[in-house]
N, C-alpha and C. Protein backbone atom coordinates (compact mmCIF):
# COMPACT_ATOMS: atom_id res chain seq x y z
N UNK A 1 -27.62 -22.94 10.12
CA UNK A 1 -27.65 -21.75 9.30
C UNK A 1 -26.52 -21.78 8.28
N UNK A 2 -26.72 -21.12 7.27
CA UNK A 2 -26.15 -21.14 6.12
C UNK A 2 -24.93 -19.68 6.14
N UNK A 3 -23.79 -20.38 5.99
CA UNK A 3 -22.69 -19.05 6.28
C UNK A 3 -23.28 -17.84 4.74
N UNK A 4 -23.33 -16.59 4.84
CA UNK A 4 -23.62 -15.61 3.63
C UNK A 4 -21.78 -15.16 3.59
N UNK A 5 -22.07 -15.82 1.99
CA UNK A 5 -20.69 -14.75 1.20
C UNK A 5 -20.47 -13.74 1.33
N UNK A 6 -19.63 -13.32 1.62
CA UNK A 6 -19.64 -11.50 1.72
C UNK A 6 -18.63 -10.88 0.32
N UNK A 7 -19.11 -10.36 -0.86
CA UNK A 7 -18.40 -9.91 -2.13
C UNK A 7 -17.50 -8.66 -1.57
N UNK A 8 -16.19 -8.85 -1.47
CA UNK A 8 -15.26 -7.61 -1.49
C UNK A 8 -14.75 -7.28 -3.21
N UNK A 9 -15.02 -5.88 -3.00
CA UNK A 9 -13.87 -5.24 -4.21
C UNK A 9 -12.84 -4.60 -3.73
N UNK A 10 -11.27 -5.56 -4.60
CA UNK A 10 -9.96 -5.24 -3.62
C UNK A 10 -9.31 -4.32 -5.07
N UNK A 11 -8.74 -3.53 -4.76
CA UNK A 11 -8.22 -2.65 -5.89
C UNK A 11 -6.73 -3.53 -6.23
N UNK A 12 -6.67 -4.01 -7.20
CA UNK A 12 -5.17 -4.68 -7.54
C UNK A 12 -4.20 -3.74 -8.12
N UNK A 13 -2.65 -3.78 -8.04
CA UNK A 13 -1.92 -2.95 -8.79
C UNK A 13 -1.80 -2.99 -10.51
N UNK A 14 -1.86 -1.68 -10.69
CA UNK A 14 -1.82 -1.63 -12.27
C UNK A 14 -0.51 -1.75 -12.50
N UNK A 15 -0.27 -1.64 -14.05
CA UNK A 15 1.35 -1.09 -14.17
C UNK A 15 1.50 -0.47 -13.96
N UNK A 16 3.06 0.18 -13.89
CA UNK A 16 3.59 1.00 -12.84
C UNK A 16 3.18 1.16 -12.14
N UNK A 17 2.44 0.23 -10.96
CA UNK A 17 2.40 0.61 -9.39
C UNK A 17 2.35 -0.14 -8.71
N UNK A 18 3.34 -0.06 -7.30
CA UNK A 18 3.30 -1.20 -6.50
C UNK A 18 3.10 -1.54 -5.43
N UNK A 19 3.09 -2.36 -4.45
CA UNK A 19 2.77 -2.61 -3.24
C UNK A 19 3.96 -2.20 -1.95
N UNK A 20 3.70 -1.63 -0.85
CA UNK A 20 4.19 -1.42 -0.16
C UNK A 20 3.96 -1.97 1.15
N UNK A 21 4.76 -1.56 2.45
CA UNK A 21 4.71 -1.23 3.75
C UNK A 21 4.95 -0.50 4.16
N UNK A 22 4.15 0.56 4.89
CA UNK A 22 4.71 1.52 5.86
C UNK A 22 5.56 1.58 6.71
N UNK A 23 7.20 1.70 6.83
CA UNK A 23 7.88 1.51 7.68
C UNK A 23 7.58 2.53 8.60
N UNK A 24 7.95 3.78 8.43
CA UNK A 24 8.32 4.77 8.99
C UNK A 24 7.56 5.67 8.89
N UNK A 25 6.61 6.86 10.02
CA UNK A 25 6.37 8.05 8.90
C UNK A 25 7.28 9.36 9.70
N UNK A 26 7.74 10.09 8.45
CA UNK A 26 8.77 11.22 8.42
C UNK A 26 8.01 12.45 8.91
N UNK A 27 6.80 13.07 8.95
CA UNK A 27 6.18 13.73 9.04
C UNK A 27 5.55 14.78 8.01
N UNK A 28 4.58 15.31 8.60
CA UNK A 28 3.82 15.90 7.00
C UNK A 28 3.26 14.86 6.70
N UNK A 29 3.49 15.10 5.43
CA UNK A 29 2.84 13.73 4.62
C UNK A 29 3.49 12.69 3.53
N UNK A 30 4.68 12.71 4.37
CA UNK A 30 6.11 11.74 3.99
C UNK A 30 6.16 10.41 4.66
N UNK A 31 6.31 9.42 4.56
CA UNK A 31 6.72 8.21 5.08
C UNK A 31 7.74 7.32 4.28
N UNK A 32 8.44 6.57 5.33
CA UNK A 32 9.36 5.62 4.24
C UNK A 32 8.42 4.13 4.01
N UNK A 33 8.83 3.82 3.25
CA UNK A 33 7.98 2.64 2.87
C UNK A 33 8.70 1.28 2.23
N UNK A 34 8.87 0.35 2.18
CA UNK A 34 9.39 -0.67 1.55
C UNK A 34 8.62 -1.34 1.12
N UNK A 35 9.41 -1.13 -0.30
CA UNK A 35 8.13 -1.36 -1.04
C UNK A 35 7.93 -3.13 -1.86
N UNK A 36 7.52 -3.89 -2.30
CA UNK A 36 7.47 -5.20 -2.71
C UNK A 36 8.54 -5.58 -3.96
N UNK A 37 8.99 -4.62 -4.71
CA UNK A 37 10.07 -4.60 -5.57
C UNK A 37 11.54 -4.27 -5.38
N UNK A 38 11.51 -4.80 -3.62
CA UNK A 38 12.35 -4.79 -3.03
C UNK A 38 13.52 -3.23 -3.20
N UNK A 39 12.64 -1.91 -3.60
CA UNK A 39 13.22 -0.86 -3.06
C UNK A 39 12.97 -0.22 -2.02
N UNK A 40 13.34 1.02 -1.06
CA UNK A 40 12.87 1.51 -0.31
C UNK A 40 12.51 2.93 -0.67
N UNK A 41 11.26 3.43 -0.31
CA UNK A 41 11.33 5.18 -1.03
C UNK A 41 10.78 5.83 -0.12
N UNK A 42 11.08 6.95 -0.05
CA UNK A 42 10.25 7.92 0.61
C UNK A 42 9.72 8.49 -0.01
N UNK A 43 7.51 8.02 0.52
CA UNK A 43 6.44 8.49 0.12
C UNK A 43 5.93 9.81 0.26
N UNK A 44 5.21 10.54 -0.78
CA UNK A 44 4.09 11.40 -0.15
C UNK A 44 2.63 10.97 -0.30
N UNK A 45 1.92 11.77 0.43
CA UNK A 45 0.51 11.76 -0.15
C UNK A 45 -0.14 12.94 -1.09
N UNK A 46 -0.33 13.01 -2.08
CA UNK A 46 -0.38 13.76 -2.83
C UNK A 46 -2.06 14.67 -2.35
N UNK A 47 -1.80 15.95 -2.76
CA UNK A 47 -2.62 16.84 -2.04
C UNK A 47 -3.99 16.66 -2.28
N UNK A 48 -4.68 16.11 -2.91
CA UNK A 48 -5.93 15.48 -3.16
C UNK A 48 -6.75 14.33 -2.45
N UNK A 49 -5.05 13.57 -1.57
CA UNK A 49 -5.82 12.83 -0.83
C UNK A 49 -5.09 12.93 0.62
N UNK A 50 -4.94 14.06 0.83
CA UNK A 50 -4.30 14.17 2.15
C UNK A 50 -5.33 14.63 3.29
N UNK A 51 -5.84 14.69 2.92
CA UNK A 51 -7.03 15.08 4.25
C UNK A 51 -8.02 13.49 4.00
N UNK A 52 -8.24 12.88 3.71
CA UNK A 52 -9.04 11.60 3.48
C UNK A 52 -8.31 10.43 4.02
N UNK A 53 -6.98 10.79 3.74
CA UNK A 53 -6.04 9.11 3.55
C UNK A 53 -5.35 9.21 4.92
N UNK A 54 -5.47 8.28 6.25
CA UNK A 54 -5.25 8.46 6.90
C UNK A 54 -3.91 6.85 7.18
N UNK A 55 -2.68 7.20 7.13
CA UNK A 55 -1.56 6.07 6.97
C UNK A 55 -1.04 5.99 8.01
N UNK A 56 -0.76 4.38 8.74
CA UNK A 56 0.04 4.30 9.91
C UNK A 56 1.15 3.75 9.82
N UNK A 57 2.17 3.36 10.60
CA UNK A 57 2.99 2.31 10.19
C UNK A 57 2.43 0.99 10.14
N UNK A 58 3.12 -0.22 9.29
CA UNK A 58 2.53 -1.55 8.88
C UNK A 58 0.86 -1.66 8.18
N UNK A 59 0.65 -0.07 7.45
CA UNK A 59 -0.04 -0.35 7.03
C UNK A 59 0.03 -0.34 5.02
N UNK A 60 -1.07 -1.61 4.86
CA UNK A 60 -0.35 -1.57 3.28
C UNK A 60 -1.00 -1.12 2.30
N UNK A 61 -0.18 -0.47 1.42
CA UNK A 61 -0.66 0.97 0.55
C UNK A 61 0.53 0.93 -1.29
N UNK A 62 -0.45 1.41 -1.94
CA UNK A 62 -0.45 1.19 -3.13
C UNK A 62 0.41 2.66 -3.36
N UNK A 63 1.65 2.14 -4.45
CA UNK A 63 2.21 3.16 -4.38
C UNK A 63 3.15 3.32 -5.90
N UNK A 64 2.89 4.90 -6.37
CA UNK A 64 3.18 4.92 -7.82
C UNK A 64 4.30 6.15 -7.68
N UNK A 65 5.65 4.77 -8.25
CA UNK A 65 7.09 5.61 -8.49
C UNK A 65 7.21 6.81 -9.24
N UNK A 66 7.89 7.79 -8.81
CA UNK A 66 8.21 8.99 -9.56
C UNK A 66 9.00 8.95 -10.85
N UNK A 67 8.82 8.95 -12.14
CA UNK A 67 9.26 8.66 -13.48
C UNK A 67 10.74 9.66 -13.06
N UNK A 68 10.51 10.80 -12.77
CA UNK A 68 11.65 11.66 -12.73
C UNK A 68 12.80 11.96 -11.88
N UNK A 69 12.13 11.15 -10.37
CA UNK A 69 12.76 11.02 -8.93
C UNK A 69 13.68 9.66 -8.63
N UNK A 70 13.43 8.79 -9.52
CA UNK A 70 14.04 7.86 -9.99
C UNK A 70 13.14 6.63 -9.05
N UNK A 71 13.86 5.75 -8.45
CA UNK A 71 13.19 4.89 -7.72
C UNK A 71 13.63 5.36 -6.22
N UNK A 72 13.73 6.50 -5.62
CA UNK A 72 14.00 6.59 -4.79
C UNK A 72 12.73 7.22 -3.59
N UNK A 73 11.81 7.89 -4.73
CA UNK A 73 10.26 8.64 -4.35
C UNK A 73 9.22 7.62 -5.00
N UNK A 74 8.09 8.53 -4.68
CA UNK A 74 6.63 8.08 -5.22
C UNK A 74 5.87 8.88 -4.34
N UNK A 75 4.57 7.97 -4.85
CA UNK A 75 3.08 8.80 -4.22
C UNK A 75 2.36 7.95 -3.22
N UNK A 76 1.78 8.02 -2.81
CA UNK A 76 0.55 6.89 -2.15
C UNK A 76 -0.47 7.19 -2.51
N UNK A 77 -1.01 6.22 -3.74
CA UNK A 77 -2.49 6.24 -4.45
C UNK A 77 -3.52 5.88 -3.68
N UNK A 78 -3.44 4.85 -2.51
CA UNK A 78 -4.34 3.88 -2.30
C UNK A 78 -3.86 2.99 -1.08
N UNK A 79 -5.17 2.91 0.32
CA UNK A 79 -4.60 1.86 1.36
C UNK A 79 -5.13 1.22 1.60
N UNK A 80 -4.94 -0.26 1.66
CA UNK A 80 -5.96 -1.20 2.35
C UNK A 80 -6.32 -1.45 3.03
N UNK A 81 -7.64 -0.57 3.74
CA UNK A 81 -8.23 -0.89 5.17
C UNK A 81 -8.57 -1.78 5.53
N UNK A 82 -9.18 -2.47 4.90
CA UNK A 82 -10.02 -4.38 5.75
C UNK A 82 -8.76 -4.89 5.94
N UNK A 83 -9.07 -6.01 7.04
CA UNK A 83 -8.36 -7.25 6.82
C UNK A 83 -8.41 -7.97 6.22
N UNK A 84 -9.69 -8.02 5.49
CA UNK A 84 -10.61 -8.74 4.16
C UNK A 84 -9.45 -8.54 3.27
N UNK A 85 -9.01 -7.00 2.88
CA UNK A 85 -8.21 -6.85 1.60
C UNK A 85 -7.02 -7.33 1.35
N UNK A 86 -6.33 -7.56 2.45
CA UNK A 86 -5.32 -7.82 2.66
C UNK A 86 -5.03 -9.24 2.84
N UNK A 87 -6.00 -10.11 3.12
CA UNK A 87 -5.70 -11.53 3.27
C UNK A 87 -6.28 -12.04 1.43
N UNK A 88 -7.50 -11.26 0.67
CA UNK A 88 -7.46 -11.43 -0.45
C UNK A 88 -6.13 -11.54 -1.32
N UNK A 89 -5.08 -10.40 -1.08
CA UNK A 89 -3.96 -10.09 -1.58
C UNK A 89 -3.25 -10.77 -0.83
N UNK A 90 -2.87 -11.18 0.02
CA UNK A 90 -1.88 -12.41 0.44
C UNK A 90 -2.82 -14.08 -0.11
N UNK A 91 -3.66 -14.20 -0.73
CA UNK A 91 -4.27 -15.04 -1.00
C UNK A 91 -4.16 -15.27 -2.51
N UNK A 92 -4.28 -14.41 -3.44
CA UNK A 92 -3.73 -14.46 -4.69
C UNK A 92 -2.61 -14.42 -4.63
N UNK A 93 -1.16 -14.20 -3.67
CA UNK A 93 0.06 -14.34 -3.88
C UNK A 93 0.70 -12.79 -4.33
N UNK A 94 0.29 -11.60 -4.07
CA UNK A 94 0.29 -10.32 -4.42
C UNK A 94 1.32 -10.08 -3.07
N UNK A 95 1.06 -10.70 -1.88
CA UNK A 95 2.41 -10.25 -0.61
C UNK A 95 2.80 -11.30 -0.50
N UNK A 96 3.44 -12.05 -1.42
CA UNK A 96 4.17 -13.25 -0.61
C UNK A 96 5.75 -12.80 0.10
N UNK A 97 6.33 -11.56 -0.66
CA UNK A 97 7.35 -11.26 -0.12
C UNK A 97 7.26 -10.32 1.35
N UNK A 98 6.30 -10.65 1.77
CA UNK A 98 5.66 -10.24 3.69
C UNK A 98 5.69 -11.43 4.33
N UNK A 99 6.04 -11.82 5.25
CA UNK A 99 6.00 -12.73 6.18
C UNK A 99 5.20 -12.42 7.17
N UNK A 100 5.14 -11.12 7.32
CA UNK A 100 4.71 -10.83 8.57
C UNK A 100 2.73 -11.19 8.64
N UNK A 101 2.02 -11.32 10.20
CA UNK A 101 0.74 -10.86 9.56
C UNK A 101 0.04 -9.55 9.93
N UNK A 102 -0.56 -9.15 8.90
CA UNK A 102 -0.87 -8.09 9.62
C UNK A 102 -2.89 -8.19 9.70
C-alpha cells in the first residue's frame, strides 16, 4: 500500500510576532512564556480568545509584543496543537533555539 500525504496548514509568524514556550501559567489568563527572541514576558490571552484557547505549560504559542509595555508583555494570538505543527516548525528551522521535544 501506498503511504497518503496528509496536507497540513501551519500558521507561520508574521512581523512583529513571535514564537514562544509556555513556562509558567500565573493564573487568569496570564502565563510566563519564553519566548524565541530570547526574552521572557508575561502573556495574556486577549478576551476574544479566552474561552476557545485552551494553554498548558510546554505548549507552543504565537505571541505579539506590546508596542507600549515594552518587551516585557504581549498577547497570545495563536497555539500549536498537532504534533504535525510543531515538527513542521522545527523542520523549517523556526525552533531551533528548543532543544527540547515536545
Amino acid at each position: 500500500m501506498a503511504e497518503e500525504v496528509v496536507t497540513i496548514r501551519v500558521r507561520i509568524p508574521k512581523e512583529g510576532e513571535v514564537l514562544g514556550v509556555v513556562m509558567q501559567r500565573l493564573g487568569g489568563s496570564r502565563m510566563r512564556v519564553n519566548c524565541l527572541d530570547s526574552k521572557e514576558r508575561i502573556c495574556r490571552i486577549p478576551g476574544s480568545k479566552r474561552r476557545g484557547l485552551w494553554v498548558r505549560e510546554g505548549d507552543i504559542i504565537l505571541v505579539k509584543p506590546w508596542v507600549l509595555g515594552g518587551d516585557a508583555k504581549g498577547d497570545v494570538i495563536f497555539k500549536y496543537r498537532s504534533k504535525a505543527e510543531v515538527a513542521f516548525l522545527k523542520r523549517k528551522g523556526y525552533l531551533d533555539a528548543i532543544d527540547d521535544e515536545f
